[in-house]
C-alpha atoms as a PDB file:
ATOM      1  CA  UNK A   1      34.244   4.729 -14.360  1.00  0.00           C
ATOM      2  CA  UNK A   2      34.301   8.069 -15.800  1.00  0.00           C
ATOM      3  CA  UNK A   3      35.086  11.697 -13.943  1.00  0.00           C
ATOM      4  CA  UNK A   4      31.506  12.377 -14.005  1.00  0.00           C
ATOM      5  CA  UNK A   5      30.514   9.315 -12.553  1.00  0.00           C
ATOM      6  CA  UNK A   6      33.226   9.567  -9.879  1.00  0.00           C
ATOM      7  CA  UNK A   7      32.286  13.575  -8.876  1.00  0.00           C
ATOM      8  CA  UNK A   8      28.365  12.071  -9.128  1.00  0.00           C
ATOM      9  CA  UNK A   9      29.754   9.495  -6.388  1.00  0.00           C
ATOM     10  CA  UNK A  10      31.551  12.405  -4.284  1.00  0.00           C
ATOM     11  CA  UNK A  11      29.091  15.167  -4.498  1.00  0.00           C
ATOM     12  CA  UNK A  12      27.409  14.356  -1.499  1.00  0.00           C
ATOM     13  CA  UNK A  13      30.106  14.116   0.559  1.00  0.00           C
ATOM     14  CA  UNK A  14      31.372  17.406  -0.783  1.00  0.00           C
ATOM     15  CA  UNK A  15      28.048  18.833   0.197  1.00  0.00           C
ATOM     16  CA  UNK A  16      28.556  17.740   3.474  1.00  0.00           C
ATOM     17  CA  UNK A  17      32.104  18.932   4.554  1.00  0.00           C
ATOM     18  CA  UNK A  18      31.127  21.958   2.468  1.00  0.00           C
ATOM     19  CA  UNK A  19      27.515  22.933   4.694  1.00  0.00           C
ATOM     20  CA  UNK A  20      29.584  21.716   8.228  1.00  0.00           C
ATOM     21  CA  UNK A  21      32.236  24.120   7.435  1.00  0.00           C
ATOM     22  CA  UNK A  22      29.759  27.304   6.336  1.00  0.00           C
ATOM     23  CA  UNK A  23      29.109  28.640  10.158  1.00  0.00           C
ATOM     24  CA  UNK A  24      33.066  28.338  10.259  1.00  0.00           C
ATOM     25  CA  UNK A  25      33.105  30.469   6.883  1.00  0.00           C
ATOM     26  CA  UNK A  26      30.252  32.751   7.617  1.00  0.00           C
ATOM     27  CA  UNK A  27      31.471  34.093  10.769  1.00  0.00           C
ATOM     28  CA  UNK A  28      34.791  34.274   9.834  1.00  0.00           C
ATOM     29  CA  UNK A  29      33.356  36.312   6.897  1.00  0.00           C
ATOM     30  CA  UNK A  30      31.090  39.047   9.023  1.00  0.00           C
ATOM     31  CA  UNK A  31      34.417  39.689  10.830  1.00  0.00           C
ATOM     32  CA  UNK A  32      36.228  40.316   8.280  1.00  0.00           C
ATOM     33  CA  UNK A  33      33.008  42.471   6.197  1.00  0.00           C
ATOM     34  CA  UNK A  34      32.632  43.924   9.589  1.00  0.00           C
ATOM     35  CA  UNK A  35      36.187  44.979  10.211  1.00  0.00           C
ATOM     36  CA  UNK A  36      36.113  46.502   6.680  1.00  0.00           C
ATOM     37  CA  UNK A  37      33.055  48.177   6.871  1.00  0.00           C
ATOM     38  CA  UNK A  38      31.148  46.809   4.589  1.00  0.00           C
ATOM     39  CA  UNK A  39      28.591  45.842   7.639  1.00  0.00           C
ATOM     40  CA  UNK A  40      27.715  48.119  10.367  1.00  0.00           C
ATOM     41  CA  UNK A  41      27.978  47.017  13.867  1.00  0.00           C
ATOM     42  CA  UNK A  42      24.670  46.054  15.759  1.00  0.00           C
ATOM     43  CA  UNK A  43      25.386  49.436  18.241  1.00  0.00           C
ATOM     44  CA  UNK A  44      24.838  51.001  15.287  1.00  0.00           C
ATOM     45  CA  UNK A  45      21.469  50.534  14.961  1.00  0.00           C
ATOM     46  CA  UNK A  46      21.474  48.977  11.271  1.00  0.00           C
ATOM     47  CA  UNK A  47      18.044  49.049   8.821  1.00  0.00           C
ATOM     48  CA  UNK A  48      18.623  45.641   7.864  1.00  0.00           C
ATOM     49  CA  UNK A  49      20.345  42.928  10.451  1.00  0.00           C
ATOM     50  CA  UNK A  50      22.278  40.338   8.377  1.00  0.00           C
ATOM     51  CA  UNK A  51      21.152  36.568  10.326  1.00  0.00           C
ATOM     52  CA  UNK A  52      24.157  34.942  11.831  1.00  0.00           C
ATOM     53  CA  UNK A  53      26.263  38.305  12.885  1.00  0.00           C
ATOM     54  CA  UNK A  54      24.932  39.328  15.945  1.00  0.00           C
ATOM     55  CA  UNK A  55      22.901  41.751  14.887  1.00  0.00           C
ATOM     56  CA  UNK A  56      25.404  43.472  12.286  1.00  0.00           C
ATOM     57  CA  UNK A  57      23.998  44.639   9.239  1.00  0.00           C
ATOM     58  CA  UNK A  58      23.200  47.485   6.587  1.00  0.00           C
ATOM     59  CA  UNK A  59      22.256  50.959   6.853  1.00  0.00           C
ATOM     60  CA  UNK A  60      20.388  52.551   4.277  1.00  0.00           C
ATOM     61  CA  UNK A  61      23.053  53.732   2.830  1.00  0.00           C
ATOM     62  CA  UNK A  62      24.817  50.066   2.348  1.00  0.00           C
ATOM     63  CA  UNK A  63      21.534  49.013   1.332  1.00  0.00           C
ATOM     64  CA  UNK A  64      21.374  51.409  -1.335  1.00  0.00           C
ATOM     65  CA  UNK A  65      24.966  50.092  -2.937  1.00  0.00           C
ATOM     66  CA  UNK A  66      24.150  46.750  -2.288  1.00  0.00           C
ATOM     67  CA  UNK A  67      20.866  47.131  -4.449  1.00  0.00           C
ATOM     68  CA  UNK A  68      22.738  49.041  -7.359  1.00  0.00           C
ATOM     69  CA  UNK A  69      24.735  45.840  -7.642  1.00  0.00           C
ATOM     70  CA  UNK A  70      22.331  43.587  -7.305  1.00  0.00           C
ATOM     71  CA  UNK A  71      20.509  45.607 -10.142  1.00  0.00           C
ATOM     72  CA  UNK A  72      23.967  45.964 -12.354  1.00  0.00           C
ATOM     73  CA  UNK A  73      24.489  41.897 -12.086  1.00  0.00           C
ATOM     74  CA  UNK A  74      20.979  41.502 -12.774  1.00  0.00           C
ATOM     75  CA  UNK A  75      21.088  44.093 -16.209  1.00  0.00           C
ATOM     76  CA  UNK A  76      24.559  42.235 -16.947  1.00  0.00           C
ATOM     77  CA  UNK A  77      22.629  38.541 -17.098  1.00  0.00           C
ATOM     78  CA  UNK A  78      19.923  39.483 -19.205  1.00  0.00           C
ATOM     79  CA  UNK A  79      22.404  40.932 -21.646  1.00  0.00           C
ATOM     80  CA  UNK A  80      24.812  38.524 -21.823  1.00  0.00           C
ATOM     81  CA  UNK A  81      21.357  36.050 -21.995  1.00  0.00           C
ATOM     82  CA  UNK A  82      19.582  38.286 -24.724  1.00  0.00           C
ATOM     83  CA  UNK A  83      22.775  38.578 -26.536  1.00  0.00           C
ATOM     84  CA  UNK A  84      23.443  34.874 -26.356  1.00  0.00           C
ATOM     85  CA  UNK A  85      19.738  33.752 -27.666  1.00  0.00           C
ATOM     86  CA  UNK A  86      20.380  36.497 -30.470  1.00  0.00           C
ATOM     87  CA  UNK A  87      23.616  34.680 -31.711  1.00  0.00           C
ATOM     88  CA  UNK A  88      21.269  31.073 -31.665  1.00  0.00           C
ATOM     89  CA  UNK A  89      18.484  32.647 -33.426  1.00  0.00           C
ATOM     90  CA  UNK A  90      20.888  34.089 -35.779  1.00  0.00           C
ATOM     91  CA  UNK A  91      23.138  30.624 -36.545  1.00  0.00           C
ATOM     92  CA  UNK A  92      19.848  28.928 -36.775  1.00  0.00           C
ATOM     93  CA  UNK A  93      18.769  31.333 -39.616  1.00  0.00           C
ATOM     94  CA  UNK A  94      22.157  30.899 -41.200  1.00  0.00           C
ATOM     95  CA  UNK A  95      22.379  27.089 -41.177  1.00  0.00           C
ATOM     96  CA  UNK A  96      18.726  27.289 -42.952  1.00  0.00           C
ATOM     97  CA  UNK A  97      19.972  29.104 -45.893  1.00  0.00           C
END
């Protein structure tokens, strides 16, 4: 039996202890984002409420940081994607010569 058939055989009971122990995680985590401000308390009266934190969640000023880097990850894929297909296109053109 190879590793790949042996992590095929475990997988799903990795995906099991992993799911059970997310609320564990995840609140745990809101604590912790909440404690470092990085989420705003729900007495705060946030513009987006996060599910799972009591009502914590973003203001619009969070929200406006947490889009930036949702937009910077997002123009860092399709570069590293674009550049990537590039290199293909270009070894492909190379090995035809």
């Amino acid at each position: 039996m190879s590793d790949e058939d042996t992590l095929l055989l475990l997988s799903p009971v990795i995906l099991v202890v992993v799911l059970g122990s997310l609320p564990m995680w995840w609140a745990g985590g809101a604590q912790w984002l909440m404690a470092h401000h990085v989420l705003i308390a729900a007495s705060s009266s946030p513009l987006v409420a996060v599910p799972g934190t009591n009502g914590a969640g973003l203001d619009l000023r969070r929200v406006a940081i947490a889009a930036a880097v949702v937009l910077v990850a997002l123009a860092c894929a399709v570069s590293a994607l674009r550049h990537r297909y590039r290199r293909a296109v270009q070894q492909r053109l190379q090995g035809l010569q």
